[in-house]
Protein backbone atom coordinates (compact mmCIF):
# COMPACT_ATOMS: atom_id res chain seq x y z
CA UNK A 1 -30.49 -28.03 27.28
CA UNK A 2 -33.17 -25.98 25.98
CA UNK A 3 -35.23 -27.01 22.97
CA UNK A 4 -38.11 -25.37 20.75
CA UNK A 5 -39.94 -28.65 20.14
CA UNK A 6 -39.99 -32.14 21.54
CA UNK A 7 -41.75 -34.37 20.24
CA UNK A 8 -42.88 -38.42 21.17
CA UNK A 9 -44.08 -40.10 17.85
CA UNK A 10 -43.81 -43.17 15.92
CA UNK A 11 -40.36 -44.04 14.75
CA UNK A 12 -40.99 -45.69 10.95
CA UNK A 13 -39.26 -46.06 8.38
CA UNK A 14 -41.18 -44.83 4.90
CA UNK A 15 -40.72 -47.41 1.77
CA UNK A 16 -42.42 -45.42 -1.04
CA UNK A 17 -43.95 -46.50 -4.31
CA UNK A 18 -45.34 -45.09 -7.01
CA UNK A 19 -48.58 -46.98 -8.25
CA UNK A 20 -50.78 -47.15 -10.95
CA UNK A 21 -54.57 -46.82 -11.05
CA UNK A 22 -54.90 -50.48 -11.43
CA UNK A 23 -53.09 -51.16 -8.14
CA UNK A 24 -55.20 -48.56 -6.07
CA UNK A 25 -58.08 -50.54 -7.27
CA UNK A 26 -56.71 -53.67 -6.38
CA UNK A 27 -55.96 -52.46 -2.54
CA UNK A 28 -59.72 -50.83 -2.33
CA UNK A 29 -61.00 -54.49 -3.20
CA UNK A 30 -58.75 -55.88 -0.22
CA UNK A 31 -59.90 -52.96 2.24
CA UNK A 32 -57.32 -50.99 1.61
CA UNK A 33 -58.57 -47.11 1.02
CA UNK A 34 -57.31 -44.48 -1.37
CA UNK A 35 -55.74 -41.67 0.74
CA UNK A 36 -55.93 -42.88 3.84
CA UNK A 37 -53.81 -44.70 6.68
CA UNK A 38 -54.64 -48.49 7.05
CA UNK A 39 -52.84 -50.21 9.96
CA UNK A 40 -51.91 -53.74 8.91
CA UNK A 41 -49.87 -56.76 9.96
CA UNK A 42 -46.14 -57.05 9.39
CA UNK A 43 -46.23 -60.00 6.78
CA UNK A 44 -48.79 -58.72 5.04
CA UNK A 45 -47.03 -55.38 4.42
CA UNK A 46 -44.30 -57.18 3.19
CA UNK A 47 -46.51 -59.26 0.85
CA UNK A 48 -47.65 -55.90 -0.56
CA UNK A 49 -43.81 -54.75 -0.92
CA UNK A 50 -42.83 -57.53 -2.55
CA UNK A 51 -45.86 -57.49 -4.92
CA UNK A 52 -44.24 -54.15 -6.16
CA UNK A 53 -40.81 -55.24 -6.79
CA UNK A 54 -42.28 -58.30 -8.53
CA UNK A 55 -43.93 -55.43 -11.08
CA UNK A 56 -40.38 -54.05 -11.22
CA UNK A 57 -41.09 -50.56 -9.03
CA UNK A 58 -38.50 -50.08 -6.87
CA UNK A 59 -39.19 -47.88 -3.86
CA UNK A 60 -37.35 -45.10 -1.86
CA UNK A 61 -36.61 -45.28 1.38
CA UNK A 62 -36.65 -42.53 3.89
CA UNK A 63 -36.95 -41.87 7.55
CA UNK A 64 -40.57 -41.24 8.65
CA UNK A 65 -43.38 -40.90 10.76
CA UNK A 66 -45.74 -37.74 10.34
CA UNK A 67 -44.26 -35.91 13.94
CA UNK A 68 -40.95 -37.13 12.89
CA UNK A 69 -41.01 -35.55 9.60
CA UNK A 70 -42.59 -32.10 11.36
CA UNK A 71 -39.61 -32.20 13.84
CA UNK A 72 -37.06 -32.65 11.23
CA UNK A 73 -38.24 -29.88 9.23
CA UNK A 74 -38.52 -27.85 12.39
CA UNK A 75 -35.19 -28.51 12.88
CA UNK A 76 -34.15 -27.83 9.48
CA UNK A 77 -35.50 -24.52 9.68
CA UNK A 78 -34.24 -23.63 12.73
CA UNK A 79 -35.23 -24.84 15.78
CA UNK A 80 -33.91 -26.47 18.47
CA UNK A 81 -35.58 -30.23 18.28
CA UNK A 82 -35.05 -33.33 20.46
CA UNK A 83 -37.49 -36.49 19.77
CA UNK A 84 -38.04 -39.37 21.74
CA UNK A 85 -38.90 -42.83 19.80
CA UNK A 86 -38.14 -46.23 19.87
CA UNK A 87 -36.83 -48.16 18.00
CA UNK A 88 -35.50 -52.15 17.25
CA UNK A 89 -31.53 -53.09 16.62
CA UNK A 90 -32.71 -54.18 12.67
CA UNK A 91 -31.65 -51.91 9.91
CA UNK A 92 -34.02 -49.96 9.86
CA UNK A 93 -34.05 -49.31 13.86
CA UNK A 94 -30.61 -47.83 12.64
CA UNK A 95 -31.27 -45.81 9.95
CA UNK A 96 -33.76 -43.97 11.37
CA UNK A 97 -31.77 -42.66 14.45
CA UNK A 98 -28.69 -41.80 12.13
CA UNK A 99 -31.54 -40.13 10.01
CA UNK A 100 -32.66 -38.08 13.14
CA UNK A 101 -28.68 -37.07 14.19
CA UNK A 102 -28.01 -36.14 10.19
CA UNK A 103 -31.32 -33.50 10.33
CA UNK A 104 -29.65 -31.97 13.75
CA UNK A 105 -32.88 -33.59 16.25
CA UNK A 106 -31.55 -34.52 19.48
CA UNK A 107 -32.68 -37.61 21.34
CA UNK A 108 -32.08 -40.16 23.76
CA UNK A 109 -33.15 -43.30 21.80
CA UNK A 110 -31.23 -46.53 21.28
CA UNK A 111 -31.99 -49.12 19.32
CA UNK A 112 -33.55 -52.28 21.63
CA UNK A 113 -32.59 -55.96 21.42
CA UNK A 114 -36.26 -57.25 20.29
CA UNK A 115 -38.09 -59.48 18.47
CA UNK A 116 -40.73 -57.05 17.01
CA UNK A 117 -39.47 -55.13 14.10
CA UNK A 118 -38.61 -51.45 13.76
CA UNK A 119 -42.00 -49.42 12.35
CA UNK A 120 -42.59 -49.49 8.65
CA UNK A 121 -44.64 -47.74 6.76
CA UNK A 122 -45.18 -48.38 3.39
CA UNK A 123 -46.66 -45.21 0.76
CA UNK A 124 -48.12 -45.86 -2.42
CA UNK A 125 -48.53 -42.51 -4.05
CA UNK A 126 -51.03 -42.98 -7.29
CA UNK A 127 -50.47 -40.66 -10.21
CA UNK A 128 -52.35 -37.81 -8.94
CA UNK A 129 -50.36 -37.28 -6.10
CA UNK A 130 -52.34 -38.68 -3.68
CA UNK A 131 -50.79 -41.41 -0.91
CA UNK A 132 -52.04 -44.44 0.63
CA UNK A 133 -50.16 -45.46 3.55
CA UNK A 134 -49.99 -49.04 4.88
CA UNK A 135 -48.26 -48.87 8.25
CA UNK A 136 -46.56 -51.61 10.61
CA UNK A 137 -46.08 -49.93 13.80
CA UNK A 138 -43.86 -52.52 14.59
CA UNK A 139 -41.77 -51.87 18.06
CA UNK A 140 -44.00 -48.46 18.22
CA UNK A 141 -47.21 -50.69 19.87
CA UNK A 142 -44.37 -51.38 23.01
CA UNK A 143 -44.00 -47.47 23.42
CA UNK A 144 -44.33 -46.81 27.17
CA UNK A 145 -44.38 -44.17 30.11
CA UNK A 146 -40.81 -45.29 30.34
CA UNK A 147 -40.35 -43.08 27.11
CA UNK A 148 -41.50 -40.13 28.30
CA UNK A 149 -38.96 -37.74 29.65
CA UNK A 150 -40.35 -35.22 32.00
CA UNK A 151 -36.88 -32.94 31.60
CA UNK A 152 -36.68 -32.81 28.02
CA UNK A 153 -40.73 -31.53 28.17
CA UNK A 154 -39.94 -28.91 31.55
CA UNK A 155 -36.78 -27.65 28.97
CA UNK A 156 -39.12 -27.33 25.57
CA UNK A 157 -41.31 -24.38 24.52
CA UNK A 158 -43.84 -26.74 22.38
CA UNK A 159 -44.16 -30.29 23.24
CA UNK A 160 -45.65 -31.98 19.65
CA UNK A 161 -47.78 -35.27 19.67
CA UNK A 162 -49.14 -37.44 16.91
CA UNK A 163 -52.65 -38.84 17.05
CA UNK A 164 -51.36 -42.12 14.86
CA UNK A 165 -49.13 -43.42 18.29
CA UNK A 166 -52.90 -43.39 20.09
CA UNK A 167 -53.54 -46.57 18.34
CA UNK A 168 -51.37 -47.93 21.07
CA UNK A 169 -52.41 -48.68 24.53
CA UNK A 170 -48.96 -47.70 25.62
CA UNK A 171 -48.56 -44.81 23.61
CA UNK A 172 -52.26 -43.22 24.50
CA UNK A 173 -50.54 -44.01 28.49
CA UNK A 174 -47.05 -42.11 27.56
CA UNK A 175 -49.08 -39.13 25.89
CA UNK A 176 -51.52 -38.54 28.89
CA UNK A 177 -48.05 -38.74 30.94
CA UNK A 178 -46.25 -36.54 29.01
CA UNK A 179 -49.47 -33.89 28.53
CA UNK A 180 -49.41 -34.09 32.25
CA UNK A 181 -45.83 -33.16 32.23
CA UNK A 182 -46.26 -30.19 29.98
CA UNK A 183 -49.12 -28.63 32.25
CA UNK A 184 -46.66 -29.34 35.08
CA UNK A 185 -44.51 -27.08 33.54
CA UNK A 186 -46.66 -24.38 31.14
CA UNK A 187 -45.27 -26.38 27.97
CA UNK A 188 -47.49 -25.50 25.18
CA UNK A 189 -48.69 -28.59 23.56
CA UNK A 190 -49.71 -29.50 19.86
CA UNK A 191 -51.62 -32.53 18.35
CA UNK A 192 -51.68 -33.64 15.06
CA UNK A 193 -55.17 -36.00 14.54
CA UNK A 194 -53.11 -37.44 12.12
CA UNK A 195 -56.17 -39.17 9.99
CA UNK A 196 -59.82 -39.42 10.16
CA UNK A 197 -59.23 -43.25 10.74
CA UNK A 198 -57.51 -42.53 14.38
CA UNK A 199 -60.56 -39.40 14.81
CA UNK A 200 -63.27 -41.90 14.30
CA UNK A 201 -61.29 -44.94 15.85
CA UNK A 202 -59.88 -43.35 18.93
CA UNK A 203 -62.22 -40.32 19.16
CA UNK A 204 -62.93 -40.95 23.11
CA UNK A 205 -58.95 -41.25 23.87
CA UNK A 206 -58.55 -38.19 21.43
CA UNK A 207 -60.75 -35.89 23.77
CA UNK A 208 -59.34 -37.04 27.29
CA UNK A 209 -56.12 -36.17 25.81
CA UNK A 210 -56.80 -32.60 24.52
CA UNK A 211 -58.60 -32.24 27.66
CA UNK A 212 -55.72 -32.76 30.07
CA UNK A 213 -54.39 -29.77 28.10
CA UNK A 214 -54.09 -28.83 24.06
CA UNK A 215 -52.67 -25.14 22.58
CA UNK A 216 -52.77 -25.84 18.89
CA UNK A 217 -54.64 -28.54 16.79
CA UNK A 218 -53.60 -29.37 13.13
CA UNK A 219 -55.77 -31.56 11.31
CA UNK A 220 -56.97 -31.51 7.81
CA UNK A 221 -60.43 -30.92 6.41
CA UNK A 222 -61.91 -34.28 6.68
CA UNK A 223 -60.51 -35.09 10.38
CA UNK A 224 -62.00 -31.55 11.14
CA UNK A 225 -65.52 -32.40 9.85
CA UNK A 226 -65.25 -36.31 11.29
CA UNK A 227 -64.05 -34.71 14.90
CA UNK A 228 -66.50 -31.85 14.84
CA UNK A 229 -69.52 -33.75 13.38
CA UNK A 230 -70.00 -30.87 10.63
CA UNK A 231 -69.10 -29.52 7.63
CA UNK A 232 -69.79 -26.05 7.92
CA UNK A 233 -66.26 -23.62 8.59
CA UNK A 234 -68.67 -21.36 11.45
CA UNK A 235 -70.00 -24.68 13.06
CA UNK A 236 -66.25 -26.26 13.19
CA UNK A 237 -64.64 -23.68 14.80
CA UNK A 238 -67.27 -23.58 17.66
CA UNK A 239 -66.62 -27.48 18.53
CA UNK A 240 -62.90 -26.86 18.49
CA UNK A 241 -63.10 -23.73 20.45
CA UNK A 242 -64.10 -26.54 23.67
CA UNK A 243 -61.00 -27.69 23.31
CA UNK A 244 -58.29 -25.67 22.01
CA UNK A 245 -57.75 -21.35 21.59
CA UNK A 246 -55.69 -22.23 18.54
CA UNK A 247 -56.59 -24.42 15.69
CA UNK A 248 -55.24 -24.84 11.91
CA UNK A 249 -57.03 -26.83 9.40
CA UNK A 250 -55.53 -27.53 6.22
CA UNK A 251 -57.21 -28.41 2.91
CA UNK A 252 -54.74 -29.18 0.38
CA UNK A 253 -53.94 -27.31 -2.64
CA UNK A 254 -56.43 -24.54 -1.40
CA UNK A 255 -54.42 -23.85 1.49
CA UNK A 256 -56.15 -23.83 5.40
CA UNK A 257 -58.15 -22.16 7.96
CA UNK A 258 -57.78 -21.53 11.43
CA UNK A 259 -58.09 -19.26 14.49
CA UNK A 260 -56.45 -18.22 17.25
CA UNK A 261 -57.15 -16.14 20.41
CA UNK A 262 -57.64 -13.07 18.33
CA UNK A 263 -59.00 -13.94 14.67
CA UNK A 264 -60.15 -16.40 12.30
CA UNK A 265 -58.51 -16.51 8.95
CA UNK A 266 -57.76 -18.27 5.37
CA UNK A 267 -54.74 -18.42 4.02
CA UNK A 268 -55.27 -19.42 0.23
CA UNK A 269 -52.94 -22.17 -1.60
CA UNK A 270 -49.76 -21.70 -3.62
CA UNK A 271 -50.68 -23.29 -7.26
CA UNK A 272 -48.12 -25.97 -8.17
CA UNK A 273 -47.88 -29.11 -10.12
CA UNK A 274 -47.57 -31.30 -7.14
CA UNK A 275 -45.88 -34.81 -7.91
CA UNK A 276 -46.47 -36.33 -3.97
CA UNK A 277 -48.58 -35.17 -0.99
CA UNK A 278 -46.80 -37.33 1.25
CA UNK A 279 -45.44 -35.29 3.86
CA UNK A 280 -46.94 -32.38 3.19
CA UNK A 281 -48.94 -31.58 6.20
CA UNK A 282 -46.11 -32.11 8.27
CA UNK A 283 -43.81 -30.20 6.43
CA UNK A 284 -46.87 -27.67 6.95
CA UNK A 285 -46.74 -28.07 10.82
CA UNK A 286 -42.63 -28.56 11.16
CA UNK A 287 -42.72 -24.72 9.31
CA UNK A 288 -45.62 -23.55 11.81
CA UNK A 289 -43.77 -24.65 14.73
CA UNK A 290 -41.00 -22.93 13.56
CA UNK A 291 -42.78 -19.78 12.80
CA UNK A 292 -44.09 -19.61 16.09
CA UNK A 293 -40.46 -19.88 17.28
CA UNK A 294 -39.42 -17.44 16.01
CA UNK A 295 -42.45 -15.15 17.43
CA UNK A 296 -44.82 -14.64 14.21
CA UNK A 297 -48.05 -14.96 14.70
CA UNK A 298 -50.16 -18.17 13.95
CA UNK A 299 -51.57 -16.96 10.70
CA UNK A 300 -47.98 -15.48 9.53
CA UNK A 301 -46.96 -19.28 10.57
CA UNK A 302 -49.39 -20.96 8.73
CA UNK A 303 -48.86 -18.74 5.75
CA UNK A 304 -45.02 -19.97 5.76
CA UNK A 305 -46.46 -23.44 6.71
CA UNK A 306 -48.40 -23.35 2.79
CA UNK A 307 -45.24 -22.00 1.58
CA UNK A 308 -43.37 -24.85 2.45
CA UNK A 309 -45.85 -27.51 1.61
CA UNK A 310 -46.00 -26.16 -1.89
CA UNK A 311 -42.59 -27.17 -2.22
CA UNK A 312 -42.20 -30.56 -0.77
CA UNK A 313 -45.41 -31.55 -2.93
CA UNK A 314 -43.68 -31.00 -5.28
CA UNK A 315 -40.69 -33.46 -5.02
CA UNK A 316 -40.90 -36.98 -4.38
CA UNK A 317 -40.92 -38.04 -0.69
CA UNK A 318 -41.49 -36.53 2.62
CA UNK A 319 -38.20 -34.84 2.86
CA UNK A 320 -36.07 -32.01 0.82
CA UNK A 321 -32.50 -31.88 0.91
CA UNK A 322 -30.99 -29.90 3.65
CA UNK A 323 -29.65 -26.16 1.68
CA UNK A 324 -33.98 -26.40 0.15
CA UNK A 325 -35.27 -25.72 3.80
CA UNK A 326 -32.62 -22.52 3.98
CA UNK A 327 -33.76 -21.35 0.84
CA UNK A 328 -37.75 -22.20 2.01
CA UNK A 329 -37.37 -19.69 4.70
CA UNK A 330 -35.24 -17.12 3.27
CA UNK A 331 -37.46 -16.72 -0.15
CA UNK A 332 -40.65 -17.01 2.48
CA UNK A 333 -39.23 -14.29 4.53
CA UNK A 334 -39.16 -11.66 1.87
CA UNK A 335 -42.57 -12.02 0.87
């Protein structure tokens, strides 16, 4: 079979909270930062969880993982998507891949008889939108070459990583694999640097990736300025051009920047009252990805990709219900 997008990524589970300022302060005091991604043990996570239920929150439960939540709204949108995970035989192992099947994503993956728990991740989102993210990769550390599938890549047009699965000794070994694979076999490849703690963590394992081959880079502002050592639009997109001819860099509410082959450009934000940022940049990328699909160009694809994070920001969650991402592209395409 043929697919627009494959994907290998962390398979988690998102258990989502919404937090006061008091409790952000708390988790900066144990190390914890606002906004960012802090990889943490398994017991302590729980501890964390169950220090919100004790305050009465109760949390929403989705399935997650930033390439899984691109590849699902890929999907959603219109493209052909298989994704290739793993996952533990817990509840959670379980939900996730009937998650996948219910959003249309093909894959392979069964849930394995193991000790070490599915991922988790959990996301405090404070009151101005913003998310923290505490994440338990869980089974993900034990993700292998043995995952990678070098049909599935030879059959895809795009072949999407995550920089978060890096973290992983095994993972950063399936992703050179499976980059290998895709210049095997002219598959175009995009990376996500996922957070400026995995850019300034795993820089070194970042670059001998992208240099095995890399088409497209998303990334936000602050990975951009911690991978390119600058601050200054001009001086980014002359580090990036070493590595990649096509390169999107989002910034929020004020929309993103980028280049390809041809032209630089900025594509200015959609104003909304946004109630939770989680998920947003990969809703931005899934819609890219999808634009690209279906031939646009990458600025007309990252001007659908700020369309559609306007709207997911503004629900809670990383995920719409299915008829929203029909109505995403058909209101987008008559712009």
């Amino acid at each position: 079979m043929k697919y627009d997008l494959s994907c290998l990524g962390s398979a988690l589970v998102d258990i989502t909270f919404q937090v006061d300022d008091n409790f952000i302060r708390k988790n900066e005091e144990r190390g914890i930062p606002k906004g960012a991604m802090t990889l943490i043990e398994k017991d302590y996570q729980n501890n964390l969880i169950q220090e919100l239920m004790d305050s009465k929150k109760l949390p929403e439960k989705a399935c997650g993982g930033s390439a899984t939540n691109s590849v699902v709204a890929a999907s959603l949108f219109g493209s052909e998507c298989y994704m290739s995970c793993l996952v533990s035989d817990d509840d959670n192992g379980k939900f996730y891949l009937n998650d996948l099947s219910a959003n249309g994503v093909k894959h392979s993956s069964k849930v394995t008889k193991s000790e070490i728990p599915s991922g988790q991740c959990l996301v405090m989102v404070s009151k101005d939108a913003e998310r923290t993210m505490c994440t338990n990769l869980g089974i993900n550390s034990e993700v292998s070459q043995n995952n990678v599938d070098e049909d599935v890549i030879k059959n895809s047009k795009f072949l999407l990583l995550e920089g978060y699965l890096i973290a992983s000794p095994g993972g950063f070994a399936a992703y050179k694999k499976a980059v290998s694979y895709a210049k095997d076999h002219d598959t175009r490849v995009a990376l996500s640097l996922s957070d400026a703690f995995i850019v300034n963590s795993f820089n070194k394992e970042l670059k001998e990736l992208i240099e095995i081959k890399c088409d497209l880079i998303f990334c936000n502002e602050t990975e951009a300025i911690e991978f390119s050592g600058s601050k200054k639009e001009e001086e980014i997109f002359k580090y990036f051009r070493r590595y990649t001819p096509n390169l999107l860099v989002t910034k929020g509410a004020d929309g993103c920047f980028g280049y390809d082959i041809e032209n630089e450009f900025y594509i200015p934000g959609i104003k909304v009252k946004a109630i939770d940022t989680n998920g947003a940049g990969d809703m931005f990328a899934g819609a890219v990805l999808n634009g690209l699909k279906d031939k646009k160009s990458l600025e007309q694809s990252a001007k659908f990709g700020c369309f559609a994070a306007s709207k997911i920001v503004q629900n809670s969650g990383p995920r719409l219900n299915k008829k929203e991402y029909r109505e995403i592209k058909e209101i987008f395409s008559g712009y």
